[in-house]
PDB file of N, CA and C in Angstrom:
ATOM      1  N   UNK A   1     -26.156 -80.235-227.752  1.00  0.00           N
ATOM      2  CA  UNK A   1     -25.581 -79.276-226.844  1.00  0.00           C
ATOM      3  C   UNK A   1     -24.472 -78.495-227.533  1.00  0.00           C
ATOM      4  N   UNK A   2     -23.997 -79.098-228.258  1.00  0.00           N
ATOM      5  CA  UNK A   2     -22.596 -78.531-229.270  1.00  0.00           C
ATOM      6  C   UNK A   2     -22.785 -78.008-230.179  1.00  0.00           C
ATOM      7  N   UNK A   3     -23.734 -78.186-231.098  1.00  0.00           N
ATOM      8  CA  UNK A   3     -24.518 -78.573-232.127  1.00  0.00           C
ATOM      9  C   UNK A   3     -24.165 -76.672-232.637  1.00  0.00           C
ATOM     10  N   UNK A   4     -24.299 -75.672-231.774  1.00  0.00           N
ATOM     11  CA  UNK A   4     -24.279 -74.612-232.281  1.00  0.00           C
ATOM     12  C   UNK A   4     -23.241 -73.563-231.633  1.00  0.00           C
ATOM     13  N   UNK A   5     -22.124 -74.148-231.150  1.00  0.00           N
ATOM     14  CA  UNK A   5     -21.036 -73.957-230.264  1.00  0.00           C
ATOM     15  C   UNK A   5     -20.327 -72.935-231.541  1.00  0.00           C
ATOM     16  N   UNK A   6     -20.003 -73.556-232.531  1.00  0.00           N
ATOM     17  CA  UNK A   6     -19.329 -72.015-233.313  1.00  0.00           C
ATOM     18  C   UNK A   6     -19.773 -70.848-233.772  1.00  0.00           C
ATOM     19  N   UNK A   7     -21.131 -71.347-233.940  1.00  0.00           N
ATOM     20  CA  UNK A   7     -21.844 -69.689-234.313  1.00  0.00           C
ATOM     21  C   UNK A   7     -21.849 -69.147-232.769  1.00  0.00           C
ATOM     22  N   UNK A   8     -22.522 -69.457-232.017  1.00  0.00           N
ATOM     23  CA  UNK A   8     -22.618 -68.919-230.904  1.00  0.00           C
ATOM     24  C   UNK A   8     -21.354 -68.367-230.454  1.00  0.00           C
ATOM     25  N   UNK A   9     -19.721 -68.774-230.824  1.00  0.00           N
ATOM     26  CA  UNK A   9     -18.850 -68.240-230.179  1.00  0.00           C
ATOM     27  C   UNK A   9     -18.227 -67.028-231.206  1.00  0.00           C
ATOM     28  N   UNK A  10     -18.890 -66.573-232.657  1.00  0.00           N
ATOM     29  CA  UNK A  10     -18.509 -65.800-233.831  1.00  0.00           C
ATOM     30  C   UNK A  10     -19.552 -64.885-233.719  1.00  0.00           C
ATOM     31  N   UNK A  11     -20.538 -64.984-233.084  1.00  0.00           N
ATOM     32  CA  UNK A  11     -21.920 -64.044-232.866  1.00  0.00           C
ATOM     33  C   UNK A  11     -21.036 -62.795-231.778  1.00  0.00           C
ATOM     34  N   UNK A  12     -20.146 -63.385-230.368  1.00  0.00           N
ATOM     35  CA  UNK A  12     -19.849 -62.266-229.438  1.00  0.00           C
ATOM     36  C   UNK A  12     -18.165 -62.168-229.761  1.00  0.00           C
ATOM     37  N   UNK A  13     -17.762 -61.224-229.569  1.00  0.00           N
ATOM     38  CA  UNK A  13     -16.706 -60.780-229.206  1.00  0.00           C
ATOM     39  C   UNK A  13     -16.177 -60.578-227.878  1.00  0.00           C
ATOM     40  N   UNK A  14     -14.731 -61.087-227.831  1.00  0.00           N
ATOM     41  CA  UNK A  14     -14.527 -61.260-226.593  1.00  0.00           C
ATOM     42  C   UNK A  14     -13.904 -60.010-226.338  1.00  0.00           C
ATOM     43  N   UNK A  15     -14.098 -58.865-226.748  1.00  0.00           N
ATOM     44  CA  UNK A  15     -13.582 -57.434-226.301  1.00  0.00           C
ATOM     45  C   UNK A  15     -14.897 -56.617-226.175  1.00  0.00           C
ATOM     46  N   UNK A  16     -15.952 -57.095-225.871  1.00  0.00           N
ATOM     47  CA  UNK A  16     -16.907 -56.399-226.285  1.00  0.00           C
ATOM     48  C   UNK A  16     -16.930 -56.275-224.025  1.00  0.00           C
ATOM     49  N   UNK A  17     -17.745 -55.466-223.857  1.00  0.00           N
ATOM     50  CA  UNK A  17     -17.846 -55.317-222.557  1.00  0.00           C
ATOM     51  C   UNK A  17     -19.281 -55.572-222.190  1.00  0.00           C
ATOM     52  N   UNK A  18     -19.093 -56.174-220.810  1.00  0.00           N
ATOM     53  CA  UNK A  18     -20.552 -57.401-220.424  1.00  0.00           C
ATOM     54  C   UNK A  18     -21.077 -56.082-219.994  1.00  0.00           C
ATOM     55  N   UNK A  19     -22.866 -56.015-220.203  1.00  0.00           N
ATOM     56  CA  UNK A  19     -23.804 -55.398-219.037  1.00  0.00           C
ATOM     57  C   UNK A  19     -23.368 -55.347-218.102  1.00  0.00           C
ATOM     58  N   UNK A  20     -22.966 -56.471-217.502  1.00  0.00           N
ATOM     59  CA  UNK A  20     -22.878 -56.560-216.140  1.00  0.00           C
ATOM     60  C   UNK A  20     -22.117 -55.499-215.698  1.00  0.00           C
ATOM     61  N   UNK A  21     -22.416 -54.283-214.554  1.00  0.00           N
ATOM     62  CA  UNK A  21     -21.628 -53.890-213.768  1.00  0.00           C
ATOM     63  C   UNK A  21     -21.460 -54.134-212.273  1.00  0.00           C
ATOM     64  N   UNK A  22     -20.482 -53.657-211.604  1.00  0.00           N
ATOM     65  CA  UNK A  22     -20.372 -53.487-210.040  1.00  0.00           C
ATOM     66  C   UNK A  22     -21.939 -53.212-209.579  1.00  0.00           C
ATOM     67  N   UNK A  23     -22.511 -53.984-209.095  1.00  0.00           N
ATOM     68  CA  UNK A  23     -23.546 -53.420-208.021  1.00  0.00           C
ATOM     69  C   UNK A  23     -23.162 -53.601-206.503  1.00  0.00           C
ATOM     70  N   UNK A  24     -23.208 -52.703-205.328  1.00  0.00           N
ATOM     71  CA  UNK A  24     -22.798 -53.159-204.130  1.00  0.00           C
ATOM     72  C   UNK A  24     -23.915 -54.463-203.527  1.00  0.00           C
ATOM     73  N   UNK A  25     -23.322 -54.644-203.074  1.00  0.00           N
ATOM     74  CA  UNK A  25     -24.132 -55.943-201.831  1.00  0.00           C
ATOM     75  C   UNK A  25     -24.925 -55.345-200.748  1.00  0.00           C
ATOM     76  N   UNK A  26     -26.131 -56.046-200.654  1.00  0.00           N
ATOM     77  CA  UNK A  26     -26.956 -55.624-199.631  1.00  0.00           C
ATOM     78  C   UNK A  26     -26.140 -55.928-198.431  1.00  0.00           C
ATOM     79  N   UNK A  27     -27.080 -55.645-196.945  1.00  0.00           N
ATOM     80  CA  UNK A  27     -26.693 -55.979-195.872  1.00  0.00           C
ATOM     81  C   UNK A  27     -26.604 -58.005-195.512  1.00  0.00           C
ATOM     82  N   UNK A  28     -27.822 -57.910-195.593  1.00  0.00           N
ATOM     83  CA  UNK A  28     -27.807 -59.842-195.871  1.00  0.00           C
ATOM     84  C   UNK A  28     -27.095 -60.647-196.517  1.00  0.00           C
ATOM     85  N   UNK A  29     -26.566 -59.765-197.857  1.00  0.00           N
ATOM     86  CA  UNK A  29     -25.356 -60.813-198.603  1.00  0.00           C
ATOM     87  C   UNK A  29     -24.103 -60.216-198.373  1.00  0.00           C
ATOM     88  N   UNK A  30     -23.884 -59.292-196.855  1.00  0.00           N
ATOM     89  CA  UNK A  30     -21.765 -59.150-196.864  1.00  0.00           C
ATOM     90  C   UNK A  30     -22.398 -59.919-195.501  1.00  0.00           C
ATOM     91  N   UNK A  31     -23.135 -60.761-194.530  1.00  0.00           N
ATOM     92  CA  UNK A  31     -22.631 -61.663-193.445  1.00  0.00           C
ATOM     93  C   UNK A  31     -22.003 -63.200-194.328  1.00  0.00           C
ATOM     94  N   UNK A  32     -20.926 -63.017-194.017  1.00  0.00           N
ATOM     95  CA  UNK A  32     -20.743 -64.316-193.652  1.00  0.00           C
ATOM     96  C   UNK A  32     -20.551 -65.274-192.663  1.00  0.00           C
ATOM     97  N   UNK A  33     -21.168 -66.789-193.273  1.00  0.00           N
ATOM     98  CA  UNK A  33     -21.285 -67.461-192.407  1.00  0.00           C
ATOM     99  C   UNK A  33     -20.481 -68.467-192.559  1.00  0.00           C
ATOM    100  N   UNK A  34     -19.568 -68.810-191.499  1.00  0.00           N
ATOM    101  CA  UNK A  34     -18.648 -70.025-191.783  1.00  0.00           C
ATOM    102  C   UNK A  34     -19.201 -71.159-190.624  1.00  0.00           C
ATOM    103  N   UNK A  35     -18.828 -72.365-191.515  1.00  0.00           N
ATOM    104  CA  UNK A  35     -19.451 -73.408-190.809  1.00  0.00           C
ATOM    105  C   UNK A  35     -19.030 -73.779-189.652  1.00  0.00           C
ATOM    106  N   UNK A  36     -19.494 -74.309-188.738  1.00  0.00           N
ATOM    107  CA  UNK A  36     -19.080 -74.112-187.145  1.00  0.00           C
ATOM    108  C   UNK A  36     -18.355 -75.403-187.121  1.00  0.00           C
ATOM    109  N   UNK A  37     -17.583 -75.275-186.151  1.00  0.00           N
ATOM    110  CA  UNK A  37     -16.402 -75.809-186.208  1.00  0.00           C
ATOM    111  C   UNK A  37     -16.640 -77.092-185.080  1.00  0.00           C
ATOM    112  N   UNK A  38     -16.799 -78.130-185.241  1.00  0.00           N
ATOM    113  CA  UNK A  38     -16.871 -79.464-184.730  1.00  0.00           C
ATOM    114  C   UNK A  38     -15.943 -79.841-183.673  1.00  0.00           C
ATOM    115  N   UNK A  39     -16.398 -79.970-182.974  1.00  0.00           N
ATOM    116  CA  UNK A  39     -15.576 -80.806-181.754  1.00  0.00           C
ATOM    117  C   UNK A  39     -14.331 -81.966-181.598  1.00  0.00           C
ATOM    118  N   UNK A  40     -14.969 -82.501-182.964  1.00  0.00           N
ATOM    119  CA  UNK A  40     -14.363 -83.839-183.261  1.00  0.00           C
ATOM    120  C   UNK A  40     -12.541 -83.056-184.360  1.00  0.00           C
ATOM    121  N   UNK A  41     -11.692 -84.177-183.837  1.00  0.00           N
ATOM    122  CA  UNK A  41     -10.631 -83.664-184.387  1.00  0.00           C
ATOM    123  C   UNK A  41     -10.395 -85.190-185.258  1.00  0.00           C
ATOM    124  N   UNK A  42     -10.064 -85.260-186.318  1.00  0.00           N
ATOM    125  CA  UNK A  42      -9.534 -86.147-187.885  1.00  0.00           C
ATOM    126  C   UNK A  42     -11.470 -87.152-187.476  1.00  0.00           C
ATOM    127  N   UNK A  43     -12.262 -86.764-187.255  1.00  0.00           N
ATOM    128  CA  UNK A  43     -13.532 -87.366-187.240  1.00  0.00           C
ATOM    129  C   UNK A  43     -13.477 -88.591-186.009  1.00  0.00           C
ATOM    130  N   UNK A  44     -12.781 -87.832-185.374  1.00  0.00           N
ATOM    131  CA  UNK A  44     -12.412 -88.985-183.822  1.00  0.00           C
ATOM    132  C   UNK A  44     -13.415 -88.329-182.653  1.00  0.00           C
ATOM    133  N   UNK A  45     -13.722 -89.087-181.524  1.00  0.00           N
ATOM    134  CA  UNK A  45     -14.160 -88.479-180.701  1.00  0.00           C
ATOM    135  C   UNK A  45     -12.975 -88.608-179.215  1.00  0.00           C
ATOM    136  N   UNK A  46     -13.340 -88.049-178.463  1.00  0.00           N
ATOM    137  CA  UNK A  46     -12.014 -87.358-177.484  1.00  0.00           C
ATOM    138  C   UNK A  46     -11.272 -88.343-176.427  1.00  0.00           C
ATOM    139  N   UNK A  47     -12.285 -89.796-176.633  1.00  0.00           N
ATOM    140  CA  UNK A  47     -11.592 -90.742-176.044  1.00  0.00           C
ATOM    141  C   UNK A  47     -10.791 -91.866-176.877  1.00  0.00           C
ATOM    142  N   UNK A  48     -11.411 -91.957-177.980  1.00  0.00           N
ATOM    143  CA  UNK A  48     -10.565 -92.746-178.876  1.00  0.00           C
ATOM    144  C   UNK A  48      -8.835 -91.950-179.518  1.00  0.00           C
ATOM    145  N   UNK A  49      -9.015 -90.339-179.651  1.00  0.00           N
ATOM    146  CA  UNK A  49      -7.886 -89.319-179.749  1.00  0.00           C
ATOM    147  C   UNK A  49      -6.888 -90.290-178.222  1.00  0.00           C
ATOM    148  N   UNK A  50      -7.879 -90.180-177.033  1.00  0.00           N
ATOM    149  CA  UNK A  50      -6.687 -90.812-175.763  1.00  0.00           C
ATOM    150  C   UNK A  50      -5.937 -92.194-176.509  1.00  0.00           C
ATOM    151  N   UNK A  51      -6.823 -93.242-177.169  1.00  0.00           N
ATOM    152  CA  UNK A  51      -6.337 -94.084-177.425  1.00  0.00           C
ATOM    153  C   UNK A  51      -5.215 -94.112-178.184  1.00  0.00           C
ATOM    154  N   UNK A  52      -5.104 -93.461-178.973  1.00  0.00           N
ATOM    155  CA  UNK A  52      -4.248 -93.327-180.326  1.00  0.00           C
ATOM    156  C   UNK A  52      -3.194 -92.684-179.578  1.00  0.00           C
ATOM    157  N   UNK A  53      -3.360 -91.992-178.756  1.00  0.00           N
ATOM    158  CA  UNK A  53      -1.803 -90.958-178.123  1.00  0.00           C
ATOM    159  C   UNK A  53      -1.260 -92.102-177.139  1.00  0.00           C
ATOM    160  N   UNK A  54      -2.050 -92.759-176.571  1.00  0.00           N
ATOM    161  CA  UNK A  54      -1.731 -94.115-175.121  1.00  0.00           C
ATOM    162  C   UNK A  54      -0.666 -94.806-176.623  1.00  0.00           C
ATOM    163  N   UNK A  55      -1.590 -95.590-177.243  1.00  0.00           N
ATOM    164  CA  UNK A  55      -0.881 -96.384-178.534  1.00  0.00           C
ATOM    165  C   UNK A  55       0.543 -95.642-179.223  1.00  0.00           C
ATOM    166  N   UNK A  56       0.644 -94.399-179.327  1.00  0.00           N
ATOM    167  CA  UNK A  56       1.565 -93.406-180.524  1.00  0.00           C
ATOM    168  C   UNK A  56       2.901 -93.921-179.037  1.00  0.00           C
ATOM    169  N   UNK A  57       2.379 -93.262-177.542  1.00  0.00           N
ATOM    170  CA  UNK A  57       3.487 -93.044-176.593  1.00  0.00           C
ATOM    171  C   UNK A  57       3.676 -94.623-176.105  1.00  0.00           C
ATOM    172  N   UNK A  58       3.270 -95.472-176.385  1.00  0.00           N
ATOM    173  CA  UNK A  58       4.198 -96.905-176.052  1.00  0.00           C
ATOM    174  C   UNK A  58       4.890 -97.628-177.279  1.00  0.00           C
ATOM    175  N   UNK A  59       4.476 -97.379-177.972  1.00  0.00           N
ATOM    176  CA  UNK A  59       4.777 -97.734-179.592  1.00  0.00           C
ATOM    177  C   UNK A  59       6.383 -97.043-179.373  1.00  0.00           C
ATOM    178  N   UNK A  60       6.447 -95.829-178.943  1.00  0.00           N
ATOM    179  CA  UNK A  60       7.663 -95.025-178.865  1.00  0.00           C
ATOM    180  C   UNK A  60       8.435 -95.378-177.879  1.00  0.00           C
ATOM    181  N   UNK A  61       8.117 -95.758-176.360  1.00  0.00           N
ATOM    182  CA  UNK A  61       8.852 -96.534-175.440  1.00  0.00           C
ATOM    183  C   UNK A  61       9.578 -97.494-176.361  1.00  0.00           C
ATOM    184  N   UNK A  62       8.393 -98.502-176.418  1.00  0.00           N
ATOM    185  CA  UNK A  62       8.632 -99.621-177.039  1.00  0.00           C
ATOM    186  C   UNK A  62      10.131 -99.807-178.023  1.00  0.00           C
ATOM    187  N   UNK A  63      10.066 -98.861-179.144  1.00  0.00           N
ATOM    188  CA  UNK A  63      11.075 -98.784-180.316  1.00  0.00           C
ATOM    189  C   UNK A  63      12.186 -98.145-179.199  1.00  0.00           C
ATOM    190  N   UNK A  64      12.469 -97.073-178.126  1.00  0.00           N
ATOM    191  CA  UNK A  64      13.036 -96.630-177.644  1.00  0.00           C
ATOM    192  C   UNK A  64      14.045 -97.833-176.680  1.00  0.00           C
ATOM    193  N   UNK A  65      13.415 -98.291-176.000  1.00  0.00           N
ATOM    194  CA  UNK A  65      14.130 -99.550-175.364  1.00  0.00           C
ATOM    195  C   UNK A  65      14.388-100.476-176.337  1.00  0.00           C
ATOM    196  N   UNK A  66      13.897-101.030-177.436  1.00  0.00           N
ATOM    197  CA  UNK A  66      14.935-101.851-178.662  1.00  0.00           C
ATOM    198  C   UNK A  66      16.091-101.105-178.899  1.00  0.00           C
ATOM    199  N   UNK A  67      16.230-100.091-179.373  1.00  0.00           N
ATOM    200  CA  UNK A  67      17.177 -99.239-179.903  1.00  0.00           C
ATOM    201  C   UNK A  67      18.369 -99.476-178.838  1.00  0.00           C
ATOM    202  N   UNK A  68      18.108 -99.262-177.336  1.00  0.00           N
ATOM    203  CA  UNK A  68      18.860 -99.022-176.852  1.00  0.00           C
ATOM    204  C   UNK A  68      19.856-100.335-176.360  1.00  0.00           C
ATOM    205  N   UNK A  69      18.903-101.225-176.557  1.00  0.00           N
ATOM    206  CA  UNK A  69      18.930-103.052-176.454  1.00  0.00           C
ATOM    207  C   UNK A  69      20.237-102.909-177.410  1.00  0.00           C
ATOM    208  N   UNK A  70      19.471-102.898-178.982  1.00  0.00           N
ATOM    209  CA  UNK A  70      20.803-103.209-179.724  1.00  0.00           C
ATOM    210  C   UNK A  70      21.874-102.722-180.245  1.00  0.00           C
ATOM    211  N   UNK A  71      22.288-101.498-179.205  1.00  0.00           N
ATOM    212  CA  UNK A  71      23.484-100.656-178.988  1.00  0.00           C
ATOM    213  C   UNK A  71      24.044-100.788-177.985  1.00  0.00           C
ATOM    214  N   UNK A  72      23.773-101.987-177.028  1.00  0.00           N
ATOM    215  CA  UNK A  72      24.188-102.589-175.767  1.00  0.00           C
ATOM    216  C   UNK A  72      24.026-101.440-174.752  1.00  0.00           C
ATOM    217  N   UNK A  73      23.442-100.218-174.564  1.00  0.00           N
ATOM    218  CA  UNK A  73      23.455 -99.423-173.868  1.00  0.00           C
ATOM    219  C   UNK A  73      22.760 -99.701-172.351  1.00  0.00           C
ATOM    220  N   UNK A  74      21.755-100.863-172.614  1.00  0.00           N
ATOM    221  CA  UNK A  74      21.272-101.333-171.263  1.00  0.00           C
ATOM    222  C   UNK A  74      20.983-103.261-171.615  1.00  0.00           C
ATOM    223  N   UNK A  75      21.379-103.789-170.382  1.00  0.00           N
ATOM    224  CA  UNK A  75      21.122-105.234-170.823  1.00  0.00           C
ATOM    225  C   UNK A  75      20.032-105.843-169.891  1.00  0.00           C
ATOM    226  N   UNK A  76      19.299-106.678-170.215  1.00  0.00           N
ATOM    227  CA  UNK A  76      18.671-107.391-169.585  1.00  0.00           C
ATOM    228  C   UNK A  76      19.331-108.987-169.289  1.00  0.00           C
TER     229      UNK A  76
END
């Protein structure tokens, strides 16, 4: 594969200018298509998302009433 990597790179010049020019784009190749957009949010579906927010908002009670425990602000 290498085998002819320096001639091949002493054969072109890199100031030389490609064939290639601007051709415009047909009609079929300016749609684009972007991939449709999934329902699912981090690959969750919409009741397990409930779970994780039920879990995120007692988790936060939770630390919220310690905090306040060990600043004597409320006693049991």
């Amino acid at each position: 594969m290498y085998d002819n990597l320096r001639d091949e790179a002493a054969a072109t010049s890199i100031y030389e200018e490609d064939d290639a020019k601007f051709q415009p784009i047909e009609e079929s190749d300016a749609e684009i298509s972007f991939p449709r957009r999934s329902s699912r949010l981090f690959g969750m579906s919409s009741f397990q998302r409930f779970v994780i927010a039920i879990m995120l908002l007692t988790a936060f009670f939770v630390i919220g009433a310690l905090c306040l425990l060990v600043t004597n602000k409320i006693g049991f």
